[in-house]
C-alpha atoms as a PDB file:
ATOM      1  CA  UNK A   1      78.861  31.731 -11.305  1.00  0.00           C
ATOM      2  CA  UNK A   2      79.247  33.737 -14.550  1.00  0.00           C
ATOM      3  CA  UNK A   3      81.286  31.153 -16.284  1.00  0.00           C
ATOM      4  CA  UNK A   4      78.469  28.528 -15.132  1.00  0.00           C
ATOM      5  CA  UNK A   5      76.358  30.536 -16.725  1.00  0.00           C
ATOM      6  CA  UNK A   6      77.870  31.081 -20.236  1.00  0.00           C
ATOM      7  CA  UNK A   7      78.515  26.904 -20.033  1.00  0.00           C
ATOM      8  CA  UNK A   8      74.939  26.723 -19.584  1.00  0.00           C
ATOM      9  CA  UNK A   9      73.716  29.064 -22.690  1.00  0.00           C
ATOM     10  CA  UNK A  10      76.773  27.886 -24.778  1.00  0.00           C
ATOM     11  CA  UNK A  11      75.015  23.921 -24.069  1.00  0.00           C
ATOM     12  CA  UNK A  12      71.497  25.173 -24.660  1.00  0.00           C
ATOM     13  CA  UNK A  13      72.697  26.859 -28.154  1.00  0.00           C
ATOM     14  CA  UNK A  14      74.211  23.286 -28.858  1.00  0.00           C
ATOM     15  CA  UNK A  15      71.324  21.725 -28.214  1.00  0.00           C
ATOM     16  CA  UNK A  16      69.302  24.267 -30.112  1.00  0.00           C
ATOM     17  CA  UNK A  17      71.200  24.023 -32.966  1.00  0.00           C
ATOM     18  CA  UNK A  18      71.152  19.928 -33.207  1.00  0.00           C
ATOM     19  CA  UNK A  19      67.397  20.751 -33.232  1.00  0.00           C
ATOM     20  CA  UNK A  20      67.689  22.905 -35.991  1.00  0.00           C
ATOM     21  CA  UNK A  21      70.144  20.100 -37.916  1.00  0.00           C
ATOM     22  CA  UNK A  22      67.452  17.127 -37.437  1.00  0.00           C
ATOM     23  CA  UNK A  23      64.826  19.808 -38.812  1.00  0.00           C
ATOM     24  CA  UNK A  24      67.157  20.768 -41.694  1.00  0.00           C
ATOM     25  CA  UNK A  25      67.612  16.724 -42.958  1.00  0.00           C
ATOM     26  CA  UNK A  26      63.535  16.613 -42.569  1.00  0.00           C
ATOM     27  CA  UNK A  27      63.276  19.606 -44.804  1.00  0.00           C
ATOM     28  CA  UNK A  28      65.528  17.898 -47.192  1.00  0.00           C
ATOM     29  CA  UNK A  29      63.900  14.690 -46.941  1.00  0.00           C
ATOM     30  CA  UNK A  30      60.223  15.792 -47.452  1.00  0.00           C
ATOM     31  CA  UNK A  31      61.560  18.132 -50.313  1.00  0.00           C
ATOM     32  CA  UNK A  32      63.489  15.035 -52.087  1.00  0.00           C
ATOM     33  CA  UNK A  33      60.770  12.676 -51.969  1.00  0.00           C
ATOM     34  CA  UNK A  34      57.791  15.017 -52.715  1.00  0.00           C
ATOM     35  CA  UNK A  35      60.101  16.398 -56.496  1.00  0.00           C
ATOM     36  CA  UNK A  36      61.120  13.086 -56.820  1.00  0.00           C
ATOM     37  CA  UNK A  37      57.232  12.303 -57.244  1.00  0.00           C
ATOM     38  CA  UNK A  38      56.194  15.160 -58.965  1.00  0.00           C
ATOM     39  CA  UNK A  39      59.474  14.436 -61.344  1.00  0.00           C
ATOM     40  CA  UNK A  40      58.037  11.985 -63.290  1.00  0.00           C
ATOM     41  CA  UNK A  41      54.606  13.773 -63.887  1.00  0.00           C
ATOM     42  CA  UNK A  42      56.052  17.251 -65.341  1.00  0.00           C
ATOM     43  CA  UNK A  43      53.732  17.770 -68.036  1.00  0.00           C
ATOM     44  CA  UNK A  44      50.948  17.936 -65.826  1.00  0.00           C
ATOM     45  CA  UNK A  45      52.307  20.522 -63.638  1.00  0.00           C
ATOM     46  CA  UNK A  46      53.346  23.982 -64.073  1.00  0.00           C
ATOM     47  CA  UNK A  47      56.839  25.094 -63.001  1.00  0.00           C
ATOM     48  CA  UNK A  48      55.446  26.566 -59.048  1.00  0.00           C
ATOM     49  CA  UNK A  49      54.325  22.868 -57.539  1.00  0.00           C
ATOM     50  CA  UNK A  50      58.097  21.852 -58.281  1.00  0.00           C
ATOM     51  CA  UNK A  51      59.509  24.757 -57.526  1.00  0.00           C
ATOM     52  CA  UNK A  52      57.550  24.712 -53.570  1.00  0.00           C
ATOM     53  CA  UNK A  53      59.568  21.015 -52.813  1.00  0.00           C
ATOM     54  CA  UNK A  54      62.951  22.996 -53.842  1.00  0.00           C
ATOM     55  CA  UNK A  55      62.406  25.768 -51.774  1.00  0.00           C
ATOM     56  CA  UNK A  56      62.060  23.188 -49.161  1.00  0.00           C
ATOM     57  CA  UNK A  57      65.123  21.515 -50.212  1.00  0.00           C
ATOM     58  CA  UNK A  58      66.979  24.496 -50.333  1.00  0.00           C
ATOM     59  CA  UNK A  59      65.398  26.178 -46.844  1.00  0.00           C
ATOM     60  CA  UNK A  60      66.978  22.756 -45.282  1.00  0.00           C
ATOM     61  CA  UNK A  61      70.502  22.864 -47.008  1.00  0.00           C
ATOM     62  CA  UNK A  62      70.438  26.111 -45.795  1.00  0.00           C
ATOM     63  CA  UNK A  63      69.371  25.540 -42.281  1.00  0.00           C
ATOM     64  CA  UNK A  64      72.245  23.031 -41.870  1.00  0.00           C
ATOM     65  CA  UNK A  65      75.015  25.552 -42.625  1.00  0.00           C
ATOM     66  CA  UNK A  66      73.254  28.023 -40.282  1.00  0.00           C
ATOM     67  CA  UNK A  67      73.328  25.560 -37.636  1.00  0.00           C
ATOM     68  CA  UNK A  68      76.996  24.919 -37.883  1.00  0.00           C
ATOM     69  CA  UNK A  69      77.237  28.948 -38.070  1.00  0.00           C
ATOM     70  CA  UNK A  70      75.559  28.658 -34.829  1.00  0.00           C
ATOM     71  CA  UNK A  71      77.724  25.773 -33.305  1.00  0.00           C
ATOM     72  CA  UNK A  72      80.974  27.894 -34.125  1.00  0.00           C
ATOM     73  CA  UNK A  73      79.569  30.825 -32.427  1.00  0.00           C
ATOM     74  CA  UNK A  74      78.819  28.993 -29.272  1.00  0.00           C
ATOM     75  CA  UNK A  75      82.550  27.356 -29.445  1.00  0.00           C
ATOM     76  CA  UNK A  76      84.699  30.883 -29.917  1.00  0.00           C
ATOM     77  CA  UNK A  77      81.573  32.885 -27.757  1.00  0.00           C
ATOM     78  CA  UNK A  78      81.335  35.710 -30.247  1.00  0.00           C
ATOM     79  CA  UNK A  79      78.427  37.971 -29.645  1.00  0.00           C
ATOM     80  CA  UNK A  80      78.481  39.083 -33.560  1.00  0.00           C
ATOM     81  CA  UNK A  81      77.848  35.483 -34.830  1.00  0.00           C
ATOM     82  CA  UNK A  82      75.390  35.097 -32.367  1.00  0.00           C
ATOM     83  CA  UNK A  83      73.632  38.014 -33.798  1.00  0.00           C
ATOM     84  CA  UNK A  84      74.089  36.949 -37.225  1.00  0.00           C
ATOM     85  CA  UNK A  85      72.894  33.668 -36.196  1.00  0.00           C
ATOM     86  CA  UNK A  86      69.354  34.803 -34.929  1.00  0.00           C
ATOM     87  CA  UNK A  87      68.742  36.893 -38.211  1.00  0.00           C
ATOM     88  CA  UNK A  88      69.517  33.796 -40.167  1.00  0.00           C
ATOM     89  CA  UNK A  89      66.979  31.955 -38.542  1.00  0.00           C
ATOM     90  CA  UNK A  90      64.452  34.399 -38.853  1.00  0.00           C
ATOM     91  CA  UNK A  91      64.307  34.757 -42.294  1.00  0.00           C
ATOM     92  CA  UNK A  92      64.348  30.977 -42.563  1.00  0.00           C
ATOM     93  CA  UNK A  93      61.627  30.651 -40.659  1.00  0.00           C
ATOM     94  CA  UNK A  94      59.466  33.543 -43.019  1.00  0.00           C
ATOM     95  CA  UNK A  95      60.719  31.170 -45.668  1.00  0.00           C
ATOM     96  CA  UNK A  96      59.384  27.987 -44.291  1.00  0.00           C
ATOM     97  CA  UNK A  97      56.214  29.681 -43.365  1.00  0.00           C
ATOM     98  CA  UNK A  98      56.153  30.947 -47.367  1.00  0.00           C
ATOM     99  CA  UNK A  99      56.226  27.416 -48.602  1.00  0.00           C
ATOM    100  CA  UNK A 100      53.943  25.991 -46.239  1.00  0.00           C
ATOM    101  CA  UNK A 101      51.216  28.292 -47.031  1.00  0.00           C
ATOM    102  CA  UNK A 102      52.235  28.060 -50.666  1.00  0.00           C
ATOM    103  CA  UNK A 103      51.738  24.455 -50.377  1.00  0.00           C
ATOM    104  CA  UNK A 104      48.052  24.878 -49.040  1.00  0.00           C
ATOM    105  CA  UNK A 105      47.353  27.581 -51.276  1.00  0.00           C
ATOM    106  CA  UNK A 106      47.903  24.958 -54.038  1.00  0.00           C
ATOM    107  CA  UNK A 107      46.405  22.112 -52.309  1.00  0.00           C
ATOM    108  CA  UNK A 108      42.732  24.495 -53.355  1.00  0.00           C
ATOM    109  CA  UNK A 109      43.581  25.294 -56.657  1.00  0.00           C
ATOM    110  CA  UNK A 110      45.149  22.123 -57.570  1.00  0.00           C
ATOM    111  CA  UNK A 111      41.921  20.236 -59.023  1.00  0.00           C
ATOM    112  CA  UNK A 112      40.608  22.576 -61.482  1.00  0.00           C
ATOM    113  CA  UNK A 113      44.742  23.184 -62.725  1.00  0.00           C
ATOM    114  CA  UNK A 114      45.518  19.268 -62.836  1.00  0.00           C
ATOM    115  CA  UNK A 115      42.313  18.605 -64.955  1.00  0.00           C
ATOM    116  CA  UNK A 116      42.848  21.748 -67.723  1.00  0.00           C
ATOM    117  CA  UNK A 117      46.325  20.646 -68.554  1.00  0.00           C
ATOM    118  CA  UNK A 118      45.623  16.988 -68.357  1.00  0.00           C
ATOM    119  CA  UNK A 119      42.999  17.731 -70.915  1.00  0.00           C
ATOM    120  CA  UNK A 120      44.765  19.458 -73.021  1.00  0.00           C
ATOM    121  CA  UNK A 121      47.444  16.859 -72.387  1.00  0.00           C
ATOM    122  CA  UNK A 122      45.140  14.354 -74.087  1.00  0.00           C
ATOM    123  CA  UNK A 123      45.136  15.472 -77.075  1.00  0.00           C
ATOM    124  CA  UNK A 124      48.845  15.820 -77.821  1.00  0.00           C
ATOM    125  CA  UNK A 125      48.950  12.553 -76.773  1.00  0.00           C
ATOM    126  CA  UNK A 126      49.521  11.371 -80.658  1.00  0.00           C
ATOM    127  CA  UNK A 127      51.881  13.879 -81.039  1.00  0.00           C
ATOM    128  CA  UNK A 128      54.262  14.603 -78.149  1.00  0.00           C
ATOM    129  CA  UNK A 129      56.596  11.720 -76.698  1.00  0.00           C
ATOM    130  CA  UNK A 130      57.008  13.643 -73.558  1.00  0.00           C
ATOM    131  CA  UNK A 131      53.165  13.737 -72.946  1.00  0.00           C
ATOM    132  CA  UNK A 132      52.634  10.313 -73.926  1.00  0.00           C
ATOM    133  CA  UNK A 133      54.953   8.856 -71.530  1.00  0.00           C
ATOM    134  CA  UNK A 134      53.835  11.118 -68.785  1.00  0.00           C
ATOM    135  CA  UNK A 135      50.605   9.900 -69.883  1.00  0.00           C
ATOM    136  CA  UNK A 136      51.423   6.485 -69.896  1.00  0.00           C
ATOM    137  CA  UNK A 137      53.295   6.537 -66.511  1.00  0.00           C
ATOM    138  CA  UNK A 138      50.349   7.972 -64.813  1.00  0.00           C
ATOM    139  CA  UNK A 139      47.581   5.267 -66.361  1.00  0.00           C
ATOM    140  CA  UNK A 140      50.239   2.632 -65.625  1.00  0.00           C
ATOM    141  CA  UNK A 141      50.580   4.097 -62.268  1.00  0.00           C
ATOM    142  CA  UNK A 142      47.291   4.815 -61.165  1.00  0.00           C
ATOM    143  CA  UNK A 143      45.332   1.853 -62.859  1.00  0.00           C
ATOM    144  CA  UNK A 144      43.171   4.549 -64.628  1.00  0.00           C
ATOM    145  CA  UNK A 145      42.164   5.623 -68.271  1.00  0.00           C
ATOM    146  CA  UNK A 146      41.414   9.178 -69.469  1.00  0.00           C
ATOM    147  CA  UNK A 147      40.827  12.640 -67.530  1.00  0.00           C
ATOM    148  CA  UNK A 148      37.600  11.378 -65.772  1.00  0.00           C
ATOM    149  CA  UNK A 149      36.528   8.380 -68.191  1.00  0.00           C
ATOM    150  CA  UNK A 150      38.105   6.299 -70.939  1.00  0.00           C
ATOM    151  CA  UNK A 151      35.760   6.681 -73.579  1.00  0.00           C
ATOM    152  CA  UNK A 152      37.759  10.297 -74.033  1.00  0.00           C
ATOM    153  CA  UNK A 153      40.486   8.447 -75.988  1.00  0.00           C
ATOM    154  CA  UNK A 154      37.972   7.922 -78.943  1.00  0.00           C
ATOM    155  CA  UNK A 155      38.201  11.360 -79.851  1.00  0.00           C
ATOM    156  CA  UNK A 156      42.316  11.254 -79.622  1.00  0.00           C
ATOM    157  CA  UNK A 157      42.575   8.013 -81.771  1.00  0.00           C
ATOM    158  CA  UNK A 158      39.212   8.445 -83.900  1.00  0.00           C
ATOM    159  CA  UNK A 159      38.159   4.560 -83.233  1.00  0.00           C
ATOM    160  CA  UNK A 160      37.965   2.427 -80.250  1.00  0.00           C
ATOM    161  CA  UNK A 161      41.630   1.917 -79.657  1.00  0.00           C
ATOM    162  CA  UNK A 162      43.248   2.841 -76.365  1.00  0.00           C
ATOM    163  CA  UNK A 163      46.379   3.368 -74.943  1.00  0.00           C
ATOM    164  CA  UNK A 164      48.338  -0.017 -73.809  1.00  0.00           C
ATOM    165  CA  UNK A 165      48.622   1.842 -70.330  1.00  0.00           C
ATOM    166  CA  UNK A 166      44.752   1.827 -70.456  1.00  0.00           C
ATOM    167  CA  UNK A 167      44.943  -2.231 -70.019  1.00  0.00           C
ATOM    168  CA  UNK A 168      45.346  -4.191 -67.641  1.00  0.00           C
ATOM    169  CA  UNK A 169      47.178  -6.884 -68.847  1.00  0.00           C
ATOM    170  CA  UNK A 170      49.591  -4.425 -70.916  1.00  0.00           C
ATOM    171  CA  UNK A 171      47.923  -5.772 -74.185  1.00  0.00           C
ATOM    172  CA  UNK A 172      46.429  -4.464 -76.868  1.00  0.00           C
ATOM    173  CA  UNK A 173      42.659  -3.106 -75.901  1.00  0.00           C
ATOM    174  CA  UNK A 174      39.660  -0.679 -76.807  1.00  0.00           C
ATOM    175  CA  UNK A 175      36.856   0.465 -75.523  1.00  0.00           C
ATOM    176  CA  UNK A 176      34.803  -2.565 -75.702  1.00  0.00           C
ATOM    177  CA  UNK A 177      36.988  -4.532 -74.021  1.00  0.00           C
ATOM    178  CA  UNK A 178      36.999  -6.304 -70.294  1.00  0.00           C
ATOM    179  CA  UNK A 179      40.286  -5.481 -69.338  1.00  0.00           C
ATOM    180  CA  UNK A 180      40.517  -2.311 -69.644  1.00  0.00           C
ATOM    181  CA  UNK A 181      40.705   0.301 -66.499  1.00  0.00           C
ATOM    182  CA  UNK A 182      37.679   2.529 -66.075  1.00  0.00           C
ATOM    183  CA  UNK A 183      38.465   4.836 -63.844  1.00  0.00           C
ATOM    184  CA  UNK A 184      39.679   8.460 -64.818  1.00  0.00           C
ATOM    185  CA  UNK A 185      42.931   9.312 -64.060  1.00  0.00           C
ATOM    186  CA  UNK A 186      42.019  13.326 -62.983  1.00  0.00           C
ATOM    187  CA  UNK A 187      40.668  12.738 -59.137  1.00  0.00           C
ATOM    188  CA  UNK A 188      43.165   9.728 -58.396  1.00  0.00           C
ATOM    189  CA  UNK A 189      45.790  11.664 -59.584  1.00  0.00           C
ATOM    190  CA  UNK A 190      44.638  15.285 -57.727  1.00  0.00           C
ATOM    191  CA  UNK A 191      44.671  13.457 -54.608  1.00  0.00           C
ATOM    192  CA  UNK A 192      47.986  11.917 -55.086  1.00  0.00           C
ATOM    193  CA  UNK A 193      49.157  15.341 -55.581  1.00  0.00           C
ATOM    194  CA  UNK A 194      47.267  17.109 -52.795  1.00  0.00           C
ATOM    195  CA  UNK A 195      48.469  14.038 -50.434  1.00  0.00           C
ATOM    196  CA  UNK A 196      52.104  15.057 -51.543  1.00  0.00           C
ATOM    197  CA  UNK A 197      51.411  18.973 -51.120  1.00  0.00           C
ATOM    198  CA  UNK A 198      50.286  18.146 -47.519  1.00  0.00           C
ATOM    199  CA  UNK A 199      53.634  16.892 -46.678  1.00  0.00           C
ATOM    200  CA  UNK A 200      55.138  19.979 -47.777  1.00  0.00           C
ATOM    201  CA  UNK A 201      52.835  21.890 -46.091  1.00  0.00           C
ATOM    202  CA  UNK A 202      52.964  20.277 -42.800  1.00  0.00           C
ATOM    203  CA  UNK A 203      56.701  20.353 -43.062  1.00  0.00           C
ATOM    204  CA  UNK A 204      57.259  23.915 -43.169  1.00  0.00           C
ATOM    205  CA  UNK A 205      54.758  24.878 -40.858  1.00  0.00           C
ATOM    206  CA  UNK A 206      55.093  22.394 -38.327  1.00  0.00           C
ATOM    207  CA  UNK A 207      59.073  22.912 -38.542  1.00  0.00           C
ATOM    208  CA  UNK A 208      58.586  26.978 -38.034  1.00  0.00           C
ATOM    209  CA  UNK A 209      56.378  26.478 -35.070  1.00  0.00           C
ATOM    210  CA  UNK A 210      59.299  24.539 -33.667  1.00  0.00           C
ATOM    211  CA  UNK A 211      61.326  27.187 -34.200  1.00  0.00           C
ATOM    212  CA  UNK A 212      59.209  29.313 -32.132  1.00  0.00           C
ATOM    213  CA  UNK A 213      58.818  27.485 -29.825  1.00  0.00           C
ATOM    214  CA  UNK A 214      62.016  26.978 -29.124  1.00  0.00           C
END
């Protein structure tokens, strides 16, 4: 009966820790994608958006090795790596609830921070390659000209010319012209971002209730 019983537990900590290896690749996953995104757009974020989808990243890598931990517990039955096992988890789940409500925390203050560097973005547009491509990228991207209108470029360029990215036909255009895009680039861009910081957040929270769940 005993040894039926340990068979049981040492299955259910198997199973428990294939959980935890599916939620440590999602981790990953969501973590990869989201600072793959926010890669390209750098100079319009400062260093704690990134750093959220790394901790995510790095919360999953860890998670994986932790499971394994686990797995070789459950093989040799050792009541110490057991032990060790369930402290691991719990600060890995204080850590996934830290950059879920990071994430959210963000998600609020995101407009007003994305619009004050974009700004100021603008106007080293002339002089700052990095800016201008980020620039660039996101007007390309987001079929959109300026931080809320195009007509801001005026005061970057002192005449009517515009940024190729402004046009739409990747020609040569001002602010008279028909083919130019005419929305801002500030509130497509914020809820890009937000969208992006909602997978993060659901992620780690969603992935920590699991975990108590379980």
């Amino acid at each position: 009966m005993v040894e039926a019983g340990m068979k049981c537990i040492k299955y259910l900590l198997f199973a428990f820790n294939f959980v935890f290896v599916v939620a440590a690749i999602a981790l990953i996953a969501v973590g990869i994608v989201v600072q793959t995104n926010f890669s390209g757009y750098l100079n319009f974020f400062d260093a704690p958006v990134t750093s959220v989808a790394i901790l995510l990243i790095v919360v999953g890598v860890i998670m994986f090795f932790i499971a394994a931990f686990g797995c070789c517990g459950a093989i040799k039955e050792h009541n110490v790596c057991t032990m060790v096992f369930a402290v691991l988890l719990a600060l890995i789940f204080i850590l996934q609830l830290a950059g879920g409500i990071a994430a959210f925390v963000m998600r609020s203050d995101l407009e007003n921070a994305v619009t004050d560097t974009m700004t100021k973005a603008e106007k080293n547009y002339l002089h700052s390659p990095g800016v201008k491509k980020t620039w660039d990228d996101v007007q390309t991207d987001f079929k959109c000209c300026g931080v809320k209108t195009y007509t801001e470029w005026y005061t970057v360029f002192q005449n009517s010319t515009l940024p190729v990215s402004c046009c739409k036909n990747d020609k040569a255009c001002n602010t008279t012209s028909s083919d130019r895009y005419t929305k801002g680039c500030a509130n497509a861009f914020i809820e890009w971002s937000r969208s992006n910081l909602a997978k993060i957040a659901a992620a780690g929270l969603v992935l920590a209730f699991i975990q108590v769940s379980i």
